[in-house]
N, C-alpha and C. Protein backbone atom coordinates (compact mmCIF):
# COMPACT_ATOMS: atom_id res chain seq x y z
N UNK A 1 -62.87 -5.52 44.17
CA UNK A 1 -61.45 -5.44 43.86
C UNK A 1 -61.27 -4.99 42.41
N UNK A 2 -60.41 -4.00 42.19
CA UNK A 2 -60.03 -3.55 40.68
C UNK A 2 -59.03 -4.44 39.90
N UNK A 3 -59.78 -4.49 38.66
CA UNK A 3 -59.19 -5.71 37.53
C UNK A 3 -57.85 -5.28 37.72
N UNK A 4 -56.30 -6.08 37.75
CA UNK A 4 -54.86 -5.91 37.85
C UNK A 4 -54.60 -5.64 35.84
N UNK A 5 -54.10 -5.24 35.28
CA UNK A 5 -53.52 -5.74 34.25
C UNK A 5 -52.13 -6.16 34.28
N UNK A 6 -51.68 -7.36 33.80
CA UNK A 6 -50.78 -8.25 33.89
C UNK A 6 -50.02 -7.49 32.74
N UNK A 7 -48.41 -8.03 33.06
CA UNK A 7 -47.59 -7.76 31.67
C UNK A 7 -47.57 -6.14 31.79
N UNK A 8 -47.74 -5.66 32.69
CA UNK A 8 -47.16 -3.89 32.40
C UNK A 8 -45.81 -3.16 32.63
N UNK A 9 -46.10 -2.21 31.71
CA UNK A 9 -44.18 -1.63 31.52
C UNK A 9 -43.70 -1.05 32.77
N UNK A 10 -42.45 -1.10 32.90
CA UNK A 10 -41.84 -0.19 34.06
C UNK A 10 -41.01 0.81 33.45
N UNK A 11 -40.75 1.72 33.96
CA UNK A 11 -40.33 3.21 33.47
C UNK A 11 -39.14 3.02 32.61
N UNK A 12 -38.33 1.98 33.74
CA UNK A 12 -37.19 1.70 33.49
C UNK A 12 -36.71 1.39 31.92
N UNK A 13 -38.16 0.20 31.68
CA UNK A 13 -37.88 -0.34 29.79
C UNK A 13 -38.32 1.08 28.47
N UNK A 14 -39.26 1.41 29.30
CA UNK A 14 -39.26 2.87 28.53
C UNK A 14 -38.45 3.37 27.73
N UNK A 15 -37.48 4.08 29.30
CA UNK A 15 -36.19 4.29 28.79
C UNK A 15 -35.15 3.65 28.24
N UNK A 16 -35.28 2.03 28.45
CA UNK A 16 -34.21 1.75 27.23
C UNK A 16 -34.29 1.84 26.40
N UNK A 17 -35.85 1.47 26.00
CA UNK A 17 -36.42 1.56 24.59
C UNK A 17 -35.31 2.89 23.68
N UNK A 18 -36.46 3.87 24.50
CA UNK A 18 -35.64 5.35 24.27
C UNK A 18 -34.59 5.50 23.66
N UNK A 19 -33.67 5.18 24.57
CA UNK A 19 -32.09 5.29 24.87
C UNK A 19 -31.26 4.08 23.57
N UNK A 20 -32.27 2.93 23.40
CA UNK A 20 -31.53 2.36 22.54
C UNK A 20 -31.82 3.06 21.20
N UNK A 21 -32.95 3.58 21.28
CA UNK A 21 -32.79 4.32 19.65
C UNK A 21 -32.42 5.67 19.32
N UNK A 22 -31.97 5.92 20.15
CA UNK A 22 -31.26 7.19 20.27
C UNK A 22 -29.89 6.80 19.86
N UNK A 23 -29.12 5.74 20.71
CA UNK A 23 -27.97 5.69 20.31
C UNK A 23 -28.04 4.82 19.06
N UNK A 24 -29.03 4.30 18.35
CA UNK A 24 -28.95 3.96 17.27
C UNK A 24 -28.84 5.24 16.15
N UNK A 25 -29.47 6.12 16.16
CA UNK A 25 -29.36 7.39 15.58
C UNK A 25 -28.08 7.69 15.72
N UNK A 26 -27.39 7.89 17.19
CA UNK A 26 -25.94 8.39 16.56
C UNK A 26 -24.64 7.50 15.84
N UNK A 27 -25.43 5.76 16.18
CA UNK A 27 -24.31 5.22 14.95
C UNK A 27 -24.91 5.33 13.95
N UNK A 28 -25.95 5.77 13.50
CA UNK A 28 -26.30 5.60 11.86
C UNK A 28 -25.02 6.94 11.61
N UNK A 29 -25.86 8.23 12.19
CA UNK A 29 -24.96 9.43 11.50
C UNK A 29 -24.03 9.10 11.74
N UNK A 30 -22.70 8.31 12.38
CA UNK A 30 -21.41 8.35 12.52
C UNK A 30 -20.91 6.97 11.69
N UNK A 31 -22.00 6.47 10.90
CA UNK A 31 -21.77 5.68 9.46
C UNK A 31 -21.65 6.38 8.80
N UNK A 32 -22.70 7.05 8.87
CA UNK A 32 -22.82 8.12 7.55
C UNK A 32 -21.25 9.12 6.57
N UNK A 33 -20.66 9.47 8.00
CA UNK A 33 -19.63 10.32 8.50
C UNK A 33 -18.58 9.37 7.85
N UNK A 34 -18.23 7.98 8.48
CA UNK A 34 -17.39 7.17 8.20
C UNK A 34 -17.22 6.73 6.35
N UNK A 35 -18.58 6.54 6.20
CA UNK A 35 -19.13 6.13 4.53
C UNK A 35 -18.76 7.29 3.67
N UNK A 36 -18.53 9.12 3.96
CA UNK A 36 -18.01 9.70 3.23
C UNK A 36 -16.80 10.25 3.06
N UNK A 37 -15.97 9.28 4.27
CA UNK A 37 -14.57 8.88 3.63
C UNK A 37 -14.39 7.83 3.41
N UNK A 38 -14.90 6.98 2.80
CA UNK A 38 -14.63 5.82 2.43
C UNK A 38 -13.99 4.85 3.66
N UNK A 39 -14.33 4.61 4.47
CA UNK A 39 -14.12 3.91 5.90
C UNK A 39 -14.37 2.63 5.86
N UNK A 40 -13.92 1.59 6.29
CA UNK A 40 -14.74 0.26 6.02
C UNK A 40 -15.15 -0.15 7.47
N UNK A 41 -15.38 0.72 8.12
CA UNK A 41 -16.15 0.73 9.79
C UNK A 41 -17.49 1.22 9.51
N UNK A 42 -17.91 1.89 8.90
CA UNK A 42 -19.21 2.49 8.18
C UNK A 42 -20.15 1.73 8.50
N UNK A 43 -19.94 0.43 7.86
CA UNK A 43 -20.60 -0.52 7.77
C UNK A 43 -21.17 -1.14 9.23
N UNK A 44 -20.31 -1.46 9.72
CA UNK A 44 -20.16 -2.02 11.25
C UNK A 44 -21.01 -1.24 12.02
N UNK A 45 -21.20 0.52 12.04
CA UNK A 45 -21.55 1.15 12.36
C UNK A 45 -23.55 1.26 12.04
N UNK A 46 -23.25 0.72 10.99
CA UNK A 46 -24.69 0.33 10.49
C UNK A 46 -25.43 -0.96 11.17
N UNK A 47 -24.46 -1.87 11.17
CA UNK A 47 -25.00 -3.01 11.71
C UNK A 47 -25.72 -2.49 13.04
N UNK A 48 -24.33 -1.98 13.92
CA UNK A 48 -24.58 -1.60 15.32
C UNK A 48 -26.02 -0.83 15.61
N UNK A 49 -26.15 0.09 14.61
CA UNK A 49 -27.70 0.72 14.63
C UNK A 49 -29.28 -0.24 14.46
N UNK A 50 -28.42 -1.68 13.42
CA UNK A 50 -30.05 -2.54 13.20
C UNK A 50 -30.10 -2.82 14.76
N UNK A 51 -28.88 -4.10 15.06
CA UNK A 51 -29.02 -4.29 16.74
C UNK A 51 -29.34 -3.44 17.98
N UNK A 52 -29.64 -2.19 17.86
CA UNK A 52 -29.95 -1.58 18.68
C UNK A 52 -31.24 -1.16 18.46
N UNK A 53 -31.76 -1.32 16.61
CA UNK A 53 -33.40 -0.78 16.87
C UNK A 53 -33.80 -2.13 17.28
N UNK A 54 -33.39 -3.50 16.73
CA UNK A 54 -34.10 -4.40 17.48
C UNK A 54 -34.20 -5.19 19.30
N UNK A 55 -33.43 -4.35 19.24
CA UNK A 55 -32.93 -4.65 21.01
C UNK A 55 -34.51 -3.53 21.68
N UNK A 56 -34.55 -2.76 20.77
CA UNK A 56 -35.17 -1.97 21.98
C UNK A 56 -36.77 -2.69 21.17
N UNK A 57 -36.85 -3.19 20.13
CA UNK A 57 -38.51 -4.18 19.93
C UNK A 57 -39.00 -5.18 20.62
N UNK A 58 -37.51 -6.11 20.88
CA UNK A 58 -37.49 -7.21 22.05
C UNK A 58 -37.84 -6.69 23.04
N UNK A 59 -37.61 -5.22 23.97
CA UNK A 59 -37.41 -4.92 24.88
C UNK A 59 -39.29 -4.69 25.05
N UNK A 60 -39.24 -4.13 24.12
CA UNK A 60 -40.98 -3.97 24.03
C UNK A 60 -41.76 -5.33 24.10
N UNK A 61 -41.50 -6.05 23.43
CA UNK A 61 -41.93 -7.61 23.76
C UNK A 61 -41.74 -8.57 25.29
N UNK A 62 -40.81 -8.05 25.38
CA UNK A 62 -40.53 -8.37 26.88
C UNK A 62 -39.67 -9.97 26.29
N UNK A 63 -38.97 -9.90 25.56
CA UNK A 63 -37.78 -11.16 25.12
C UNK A 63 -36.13 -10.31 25.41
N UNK A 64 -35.38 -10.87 25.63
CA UNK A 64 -33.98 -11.35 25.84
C UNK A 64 -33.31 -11.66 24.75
N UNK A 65 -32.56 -10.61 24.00
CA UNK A 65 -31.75 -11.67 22.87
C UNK A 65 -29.97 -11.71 23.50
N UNK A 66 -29.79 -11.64 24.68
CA UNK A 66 -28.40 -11.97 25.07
C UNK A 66 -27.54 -11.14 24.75
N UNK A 67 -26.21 -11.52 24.19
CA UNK A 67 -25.45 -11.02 23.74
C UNK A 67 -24.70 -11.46 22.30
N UNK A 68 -25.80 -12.05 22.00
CA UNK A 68 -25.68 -11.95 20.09
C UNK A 68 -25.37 -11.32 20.03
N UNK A 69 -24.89 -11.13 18.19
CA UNK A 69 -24.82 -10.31 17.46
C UNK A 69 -25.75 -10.96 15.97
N UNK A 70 -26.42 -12.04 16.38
CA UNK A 70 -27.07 -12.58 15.32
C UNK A 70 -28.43 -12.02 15.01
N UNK A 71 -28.51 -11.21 14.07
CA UNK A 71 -29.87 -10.21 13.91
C UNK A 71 -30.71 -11.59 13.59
N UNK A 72 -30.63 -12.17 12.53
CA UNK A 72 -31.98 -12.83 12.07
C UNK A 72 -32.71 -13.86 13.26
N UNK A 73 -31.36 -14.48 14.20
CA UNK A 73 -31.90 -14.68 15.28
C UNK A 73 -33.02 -13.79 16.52
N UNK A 74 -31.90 -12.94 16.47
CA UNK A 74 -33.00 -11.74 16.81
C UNK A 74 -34.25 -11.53 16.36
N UNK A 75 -34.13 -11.17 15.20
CA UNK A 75 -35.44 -10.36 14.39
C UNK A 75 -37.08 -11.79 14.71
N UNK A 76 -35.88 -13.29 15.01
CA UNK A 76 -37.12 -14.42 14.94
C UNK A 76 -37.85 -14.23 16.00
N UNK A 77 -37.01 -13.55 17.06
CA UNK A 77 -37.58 -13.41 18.56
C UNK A 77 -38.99 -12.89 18.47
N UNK A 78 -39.05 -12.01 17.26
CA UNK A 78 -39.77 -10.99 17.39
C UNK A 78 -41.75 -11.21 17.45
N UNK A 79 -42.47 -11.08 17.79
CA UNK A 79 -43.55 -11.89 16.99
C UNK A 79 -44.04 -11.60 15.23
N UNK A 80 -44.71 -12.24 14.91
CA UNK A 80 -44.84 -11.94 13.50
C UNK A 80 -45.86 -10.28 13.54
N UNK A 81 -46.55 -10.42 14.58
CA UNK A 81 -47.69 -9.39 14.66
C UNK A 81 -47.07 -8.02 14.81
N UNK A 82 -45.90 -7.87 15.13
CA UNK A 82 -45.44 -6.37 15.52
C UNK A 82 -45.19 -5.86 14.08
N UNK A 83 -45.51 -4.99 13.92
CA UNK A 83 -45.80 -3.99 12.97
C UNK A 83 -43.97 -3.60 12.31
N UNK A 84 -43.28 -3.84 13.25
CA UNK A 84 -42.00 -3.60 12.69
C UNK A 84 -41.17 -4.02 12.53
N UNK A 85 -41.18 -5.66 12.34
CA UNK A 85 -40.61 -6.58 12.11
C UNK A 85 -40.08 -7.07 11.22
N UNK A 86 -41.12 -6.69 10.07
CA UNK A 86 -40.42 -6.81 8.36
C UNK A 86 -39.99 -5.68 8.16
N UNK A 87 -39.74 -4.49 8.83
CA UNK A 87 -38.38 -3.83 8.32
C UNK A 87 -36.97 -4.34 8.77
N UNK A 88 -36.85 -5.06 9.86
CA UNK A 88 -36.00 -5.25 10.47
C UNK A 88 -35.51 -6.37 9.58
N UNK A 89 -36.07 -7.34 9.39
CA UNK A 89 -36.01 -8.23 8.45
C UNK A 89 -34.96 -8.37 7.30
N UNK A 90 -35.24 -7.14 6.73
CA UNK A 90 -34.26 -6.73 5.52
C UNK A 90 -32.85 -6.14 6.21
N UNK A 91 -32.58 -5.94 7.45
CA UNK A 91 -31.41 -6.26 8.51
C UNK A 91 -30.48 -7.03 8.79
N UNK A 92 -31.15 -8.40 8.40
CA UNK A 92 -30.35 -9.56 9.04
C UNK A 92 -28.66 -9.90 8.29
N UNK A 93 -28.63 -9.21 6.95
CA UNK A 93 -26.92 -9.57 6.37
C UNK A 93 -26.21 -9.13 6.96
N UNK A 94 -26.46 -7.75 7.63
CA UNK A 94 -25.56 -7.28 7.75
C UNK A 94 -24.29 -7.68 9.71
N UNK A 95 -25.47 -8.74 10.15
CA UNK A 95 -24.96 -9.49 11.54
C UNK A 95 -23.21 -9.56 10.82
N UNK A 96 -23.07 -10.23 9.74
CA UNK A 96 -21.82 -10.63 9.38
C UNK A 96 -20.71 -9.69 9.60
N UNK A 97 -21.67 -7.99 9.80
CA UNK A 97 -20.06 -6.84 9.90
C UNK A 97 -19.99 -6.44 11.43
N UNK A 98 -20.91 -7.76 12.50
CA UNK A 98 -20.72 -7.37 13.89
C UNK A 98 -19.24 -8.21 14.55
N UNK A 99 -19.43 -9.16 13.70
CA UNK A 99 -17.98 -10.12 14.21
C UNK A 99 -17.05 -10.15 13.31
N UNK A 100 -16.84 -11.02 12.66
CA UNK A 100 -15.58 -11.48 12.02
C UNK A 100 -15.09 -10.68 10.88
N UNK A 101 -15.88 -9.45 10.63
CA UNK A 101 -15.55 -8.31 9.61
C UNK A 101 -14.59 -7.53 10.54
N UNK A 102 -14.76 -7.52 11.89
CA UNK A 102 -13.88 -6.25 12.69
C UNK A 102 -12.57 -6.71 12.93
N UNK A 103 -11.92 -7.43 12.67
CA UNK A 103 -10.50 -7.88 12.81
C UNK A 103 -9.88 -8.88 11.55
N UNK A 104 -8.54 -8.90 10.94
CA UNK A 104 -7.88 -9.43 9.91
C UNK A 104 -8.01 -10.82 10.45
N UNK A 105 -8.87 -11.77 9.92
CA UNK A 105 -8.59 -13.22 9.44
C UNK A 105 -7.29 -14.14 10.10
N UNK A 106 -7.38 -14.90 10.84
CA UNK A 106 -6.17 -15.61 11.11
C UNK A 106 -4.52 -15.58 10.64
N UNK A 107 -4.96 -15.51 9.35
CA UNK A 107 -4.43 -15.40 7.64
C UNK A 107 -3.82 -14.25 7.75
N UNK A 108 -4.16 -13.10 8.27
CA UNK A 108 -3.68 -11.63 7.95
C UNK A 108 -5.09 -11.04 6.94
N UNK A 109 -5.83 -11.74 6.41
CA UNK A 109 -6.60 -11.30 5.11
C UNK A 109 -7.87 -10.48 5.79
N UNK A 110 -8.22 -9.03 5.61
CA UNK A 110 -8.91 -7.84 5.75
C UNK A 110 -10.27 -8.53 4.64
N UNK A 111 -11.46 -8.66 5.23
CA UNK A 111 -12.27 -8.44 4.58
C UNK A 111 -12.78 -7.33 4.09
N UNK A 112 -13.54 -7.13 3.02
CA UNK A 112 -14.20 -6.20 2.46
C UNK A 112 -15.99 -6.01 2.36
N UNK A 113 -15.96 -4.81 2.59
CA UNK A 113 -16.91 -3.86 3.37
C UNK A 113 -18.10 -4.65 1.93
N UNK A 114 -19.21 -3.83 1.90
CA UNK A 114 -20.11 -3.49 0.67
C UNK A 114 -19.66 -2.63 -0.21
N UNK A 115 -19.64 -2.69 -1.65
CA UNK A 115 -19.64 -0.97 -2.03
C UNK A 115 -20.36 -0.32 -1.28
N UNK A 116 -19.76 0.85 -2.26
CA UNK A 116 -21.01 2.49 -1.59
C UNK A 116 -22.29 2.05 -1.25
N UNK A 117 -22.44 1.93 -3.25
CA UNK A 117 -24.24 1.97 -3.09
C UNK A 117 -25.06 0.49 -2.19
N UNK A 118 -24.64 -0.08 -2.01
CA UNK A 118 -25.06 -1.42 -1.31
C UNK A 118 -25.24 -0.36 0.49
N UNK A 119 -24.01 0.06 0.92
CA UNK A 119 -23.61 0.69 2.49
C UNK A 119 -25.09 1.39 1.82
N UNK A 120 -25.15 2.44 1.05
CA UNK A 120 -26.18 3.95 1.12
C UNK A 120 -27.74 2.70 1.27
N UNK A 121 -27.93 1.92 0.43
CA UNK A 121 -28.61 1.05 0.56
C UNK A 121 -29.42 1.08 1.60
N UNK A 122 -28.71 0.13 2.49
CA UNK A 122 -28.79 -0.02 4.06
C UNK A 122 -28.52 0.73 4.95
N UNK A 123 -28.58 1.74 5.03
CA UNK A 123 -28.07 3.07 5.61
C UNK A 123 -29.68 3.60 5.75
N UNK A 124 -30.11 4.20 4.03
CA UNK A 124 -31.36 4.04 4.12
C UNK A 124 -32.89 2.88 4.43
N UNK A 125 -32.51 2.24 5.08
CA UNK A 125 -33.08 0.83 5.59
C UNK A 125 -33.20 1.04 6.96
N UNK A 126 -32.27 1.52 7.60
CA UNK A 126 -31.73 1.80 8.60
C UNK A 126 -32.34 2.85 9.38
N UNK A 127 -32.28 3.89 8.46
CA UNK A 127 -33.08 5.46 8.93
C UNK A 127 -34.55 4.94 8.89
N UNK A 128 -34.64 4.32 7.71
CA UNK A 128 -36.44 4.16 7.48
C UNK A 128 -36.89 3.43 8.93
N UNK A 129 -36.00 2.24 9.41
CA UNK A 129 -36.94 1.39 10.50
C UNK A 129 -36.33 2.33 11.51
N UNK A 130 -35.76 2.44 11.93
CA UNK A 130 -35.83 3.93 13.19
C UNK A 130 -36.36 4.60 13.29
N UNK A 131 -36.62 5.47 12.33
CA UNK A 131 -38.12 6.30 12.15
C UNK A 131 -39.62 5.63 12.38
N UNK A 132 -39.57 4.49 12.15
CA UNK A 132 -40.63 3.70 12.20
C UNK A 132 -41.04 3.35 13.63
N UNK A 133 -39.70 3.31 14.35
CA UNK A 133 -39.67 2.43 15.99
C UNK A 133 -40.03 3.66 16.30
N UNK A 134 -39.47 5.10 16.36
CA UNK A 134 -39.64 6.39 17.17
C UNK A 134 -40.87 6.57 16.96
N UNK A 135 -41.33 6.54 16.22
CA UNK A 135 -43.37 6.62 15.28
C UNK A 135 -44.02 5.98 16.46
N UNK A 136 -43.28 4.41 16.46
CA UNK A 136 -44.14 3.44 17.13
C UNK A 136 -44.38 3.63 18.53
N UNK A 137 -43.24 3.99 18.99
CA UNK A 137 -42.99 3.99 20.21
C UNK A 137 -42.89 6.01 20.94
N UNK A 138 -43.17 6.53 19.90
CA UNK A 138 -43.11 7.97 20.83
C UNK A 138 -42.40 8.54 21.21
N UNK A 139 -41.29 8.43 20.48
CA UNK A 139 -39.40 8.84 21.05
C UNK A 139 -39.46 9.70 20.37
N UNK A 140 -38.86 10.92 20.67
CA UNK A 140 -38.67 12.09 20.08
C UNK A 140 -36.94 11.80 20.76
N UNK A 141 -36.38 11.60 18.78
CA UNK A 141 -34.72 11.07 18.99
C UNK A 141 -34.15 11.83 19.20
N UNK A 142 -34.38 13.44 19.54
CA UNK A 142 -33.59 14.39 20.08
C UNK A 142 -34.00 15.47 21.32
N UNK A 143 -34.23 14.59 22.29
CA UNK A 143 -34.84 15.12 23.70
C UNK A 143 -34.47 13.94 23.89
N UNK A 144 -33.49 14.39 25.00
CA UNK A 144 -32.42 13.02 25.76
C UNK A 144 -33.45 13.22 26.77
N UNK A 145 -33.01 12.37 27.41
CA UNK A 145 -33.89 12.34 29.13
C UNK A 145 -35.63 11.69 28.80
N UNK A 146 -36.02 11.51 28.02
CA UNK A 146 -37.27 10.96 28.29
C UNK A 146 -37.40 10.05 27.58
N UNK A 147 -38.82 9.38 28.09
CA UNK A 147 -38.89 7.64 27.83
C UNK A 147 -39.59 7.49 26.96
N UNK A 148 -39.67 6.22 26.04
CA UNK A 148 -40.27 6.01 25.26
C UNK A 148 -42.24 5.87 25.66
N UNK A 149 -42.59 6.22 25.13
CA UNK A 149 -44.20 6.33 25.12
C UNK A 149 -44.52 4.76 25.85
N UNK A 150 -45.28 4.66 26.78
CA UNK A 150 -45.75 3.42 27.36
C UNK A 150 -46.57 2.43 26.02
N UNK A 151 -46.28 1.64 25.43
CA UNK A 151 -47.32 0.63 24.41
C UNK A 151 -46.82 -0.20 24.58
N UNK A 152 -48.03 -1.27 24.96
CA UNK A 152 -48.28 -2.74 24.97
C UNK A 152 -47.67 -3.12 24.01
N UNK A 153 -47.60 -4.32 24.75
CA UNK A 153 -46.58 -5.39 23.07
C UNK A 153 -47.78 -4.98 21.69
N UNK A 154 -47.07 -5.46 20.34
CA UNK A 154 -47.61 -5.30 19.26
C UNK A 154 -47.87 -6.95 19.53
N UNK A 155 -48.26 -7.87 20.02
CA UNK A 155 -49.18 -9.09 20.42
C UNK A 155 -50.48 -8.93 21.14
N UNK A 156 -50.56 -7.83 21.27
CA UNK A 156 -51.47 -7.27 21.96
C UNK A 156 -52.45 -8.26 21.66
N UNK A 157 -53.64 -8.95 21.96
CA UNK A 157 -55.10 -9.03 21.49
C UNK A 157 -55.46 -8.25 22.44
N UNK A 158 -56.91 -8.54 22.11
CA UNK A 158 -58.48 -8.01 22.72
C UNK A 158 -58.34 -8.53 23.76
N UNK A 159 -58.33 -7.57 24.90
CA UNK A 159 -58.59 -7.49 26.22
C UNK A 159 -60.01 -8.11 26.85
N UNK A 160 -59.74 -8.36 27.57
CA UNK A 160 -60.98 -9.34 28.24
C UNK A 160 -60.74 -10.28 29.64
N UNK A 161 -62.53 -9.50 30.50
CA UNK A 161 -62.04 -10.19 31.83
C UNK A 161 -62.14 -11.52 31.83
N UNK A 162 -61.41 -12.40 32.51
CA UNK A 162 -61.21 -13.73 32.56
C UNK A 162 -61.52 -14.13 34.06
N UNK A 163 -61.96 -15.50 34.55
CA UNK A 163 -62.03 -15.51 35.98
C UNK A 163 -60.55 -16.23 36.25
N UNK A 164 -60.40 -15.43 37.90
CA UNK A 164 -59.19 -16.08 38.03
C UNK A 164 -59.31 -17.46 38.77
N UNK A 165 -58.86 -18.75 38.26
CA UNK A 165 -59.01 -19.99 39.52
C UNK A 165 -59.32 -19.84 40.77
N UNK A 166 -59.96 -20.65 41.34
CA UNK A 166 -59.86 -20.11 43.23
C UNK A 166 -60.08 -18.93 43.84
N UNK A 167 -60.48 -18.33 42.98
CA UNK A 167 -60.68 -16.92 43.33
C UNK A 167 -62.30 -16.05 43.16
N UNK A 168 -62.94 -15.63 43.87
CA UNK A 168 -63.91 -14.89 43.29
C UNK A 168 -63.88 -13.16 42.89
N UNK A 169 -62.50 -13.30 42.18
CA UNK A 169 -62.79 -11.90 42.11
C UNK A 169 -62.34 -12.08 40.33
N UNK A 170 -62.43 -11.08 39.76
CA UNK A 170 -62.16 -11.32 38.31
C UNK A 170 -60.63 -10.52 38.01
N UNK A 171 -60.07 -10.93 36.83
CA UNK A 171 -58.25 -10.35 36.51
C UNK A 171 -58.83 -9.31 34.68
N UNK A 172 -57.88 -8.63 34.51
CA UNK A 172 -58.39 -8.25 32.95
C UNK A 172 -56.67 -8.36 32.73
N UNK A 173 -57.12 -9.69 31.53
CA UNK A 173 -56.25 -10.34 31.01
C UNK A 173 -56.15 -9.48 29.30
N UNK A 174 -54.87 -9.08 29.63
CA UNK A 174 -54.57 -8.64 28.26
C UNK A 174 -54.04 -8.96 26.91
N UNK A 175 -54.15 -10.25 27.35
CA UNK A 175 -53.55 -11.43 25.99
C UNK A 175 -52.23 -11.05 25.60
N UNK A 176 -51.32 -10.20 26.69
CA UNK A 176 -49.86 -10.29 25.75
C UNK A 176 -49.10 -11.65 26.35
N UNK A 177 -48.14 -11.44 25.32
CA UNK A 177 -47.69 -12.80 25.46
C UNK A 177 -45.91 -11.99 25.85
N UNK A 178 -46.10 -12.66 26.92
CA UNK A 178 -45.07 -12.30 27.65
C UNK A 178 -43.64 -13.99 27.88
């Protein structure tokens, strides 16, 4: 009987992967757009891009972050071992422009955005770990229609056959942690 490997991708997560960092690319540029008229959605638009590169890392991990909007919650999901985690990291302030920045205060009172250079900041934070996920993952962010490159979680260990209980045949256990 041929070793099974456990924990493998389906086409399907591929493509979200994909697809989520793709549409993270078009809210960065349509921050970008917003940030050089002085917009105070810019921002929001930025956020929307961290949550979507980390949606598609979870997705690679094979975790669930719901329907947060809480990055650092998120980003904890993540394991420490994935390679792209401490960019994301430097992500987590900006959860604050997914909720209660998008509508006037009970009060009537409009919060306020970042300056410029703080938005350009994180903007460039932003591009850098996207570039990093497309690297990681094999997305070419401008060829719609195809999936992200098949890779094992970044938990990966060293592969190795294991016996299975009750069984005389052997499994090749890939140590992700699913």
């Amino acid at each position: 009987m041929k070793p099974r490997i456990e924990g493998s991708w389906s086409l399907s997560a591929e493509f979200l992967i994909a697809n989520l960092l793709r549409v993270a690319k078009e809210d960065l540029a349509a921050s970008r757009l917003l940030a050089s008229a002085g917009n105070r959605n810019a921002v929001y638009l930025c956020e929307q891009a961290a949550e979507k590169i980390i949606r598609a890392v979870l997705t690679s991990e094979k975790q669930h972050a719901g329907i947060s909007h809480q990055l650092n919650d998120m980003v904890d999901l993540i394991p420490d071992q994935n390679p792209i985690k401490s960019s994301l990291q430097s992500t987590e302030h900006l959860a604050a422009y997914a909720t209660s920045y998008r509508y006037p205060s009970p009060t009537g009172r409009i919060k306020q955005g970042p300056d410029a250079r703080t938005l350009e900041i994180d903007l460039r934070n932003m591009e850098s770990a996207l570039s990093e996920a497309a690297r990681w993952f094999g997305v070419d962010l401008d060829k719609d229609g195809t999936p992200a490159r098949a890779r094992a979680s970044a938990t990966l260990t060293q592969a190795s056959v294991v016996e299975t209980p009750g069984s005389n045949s052997n499994r090749l256990s890939t140590g992700l942690s699913y």
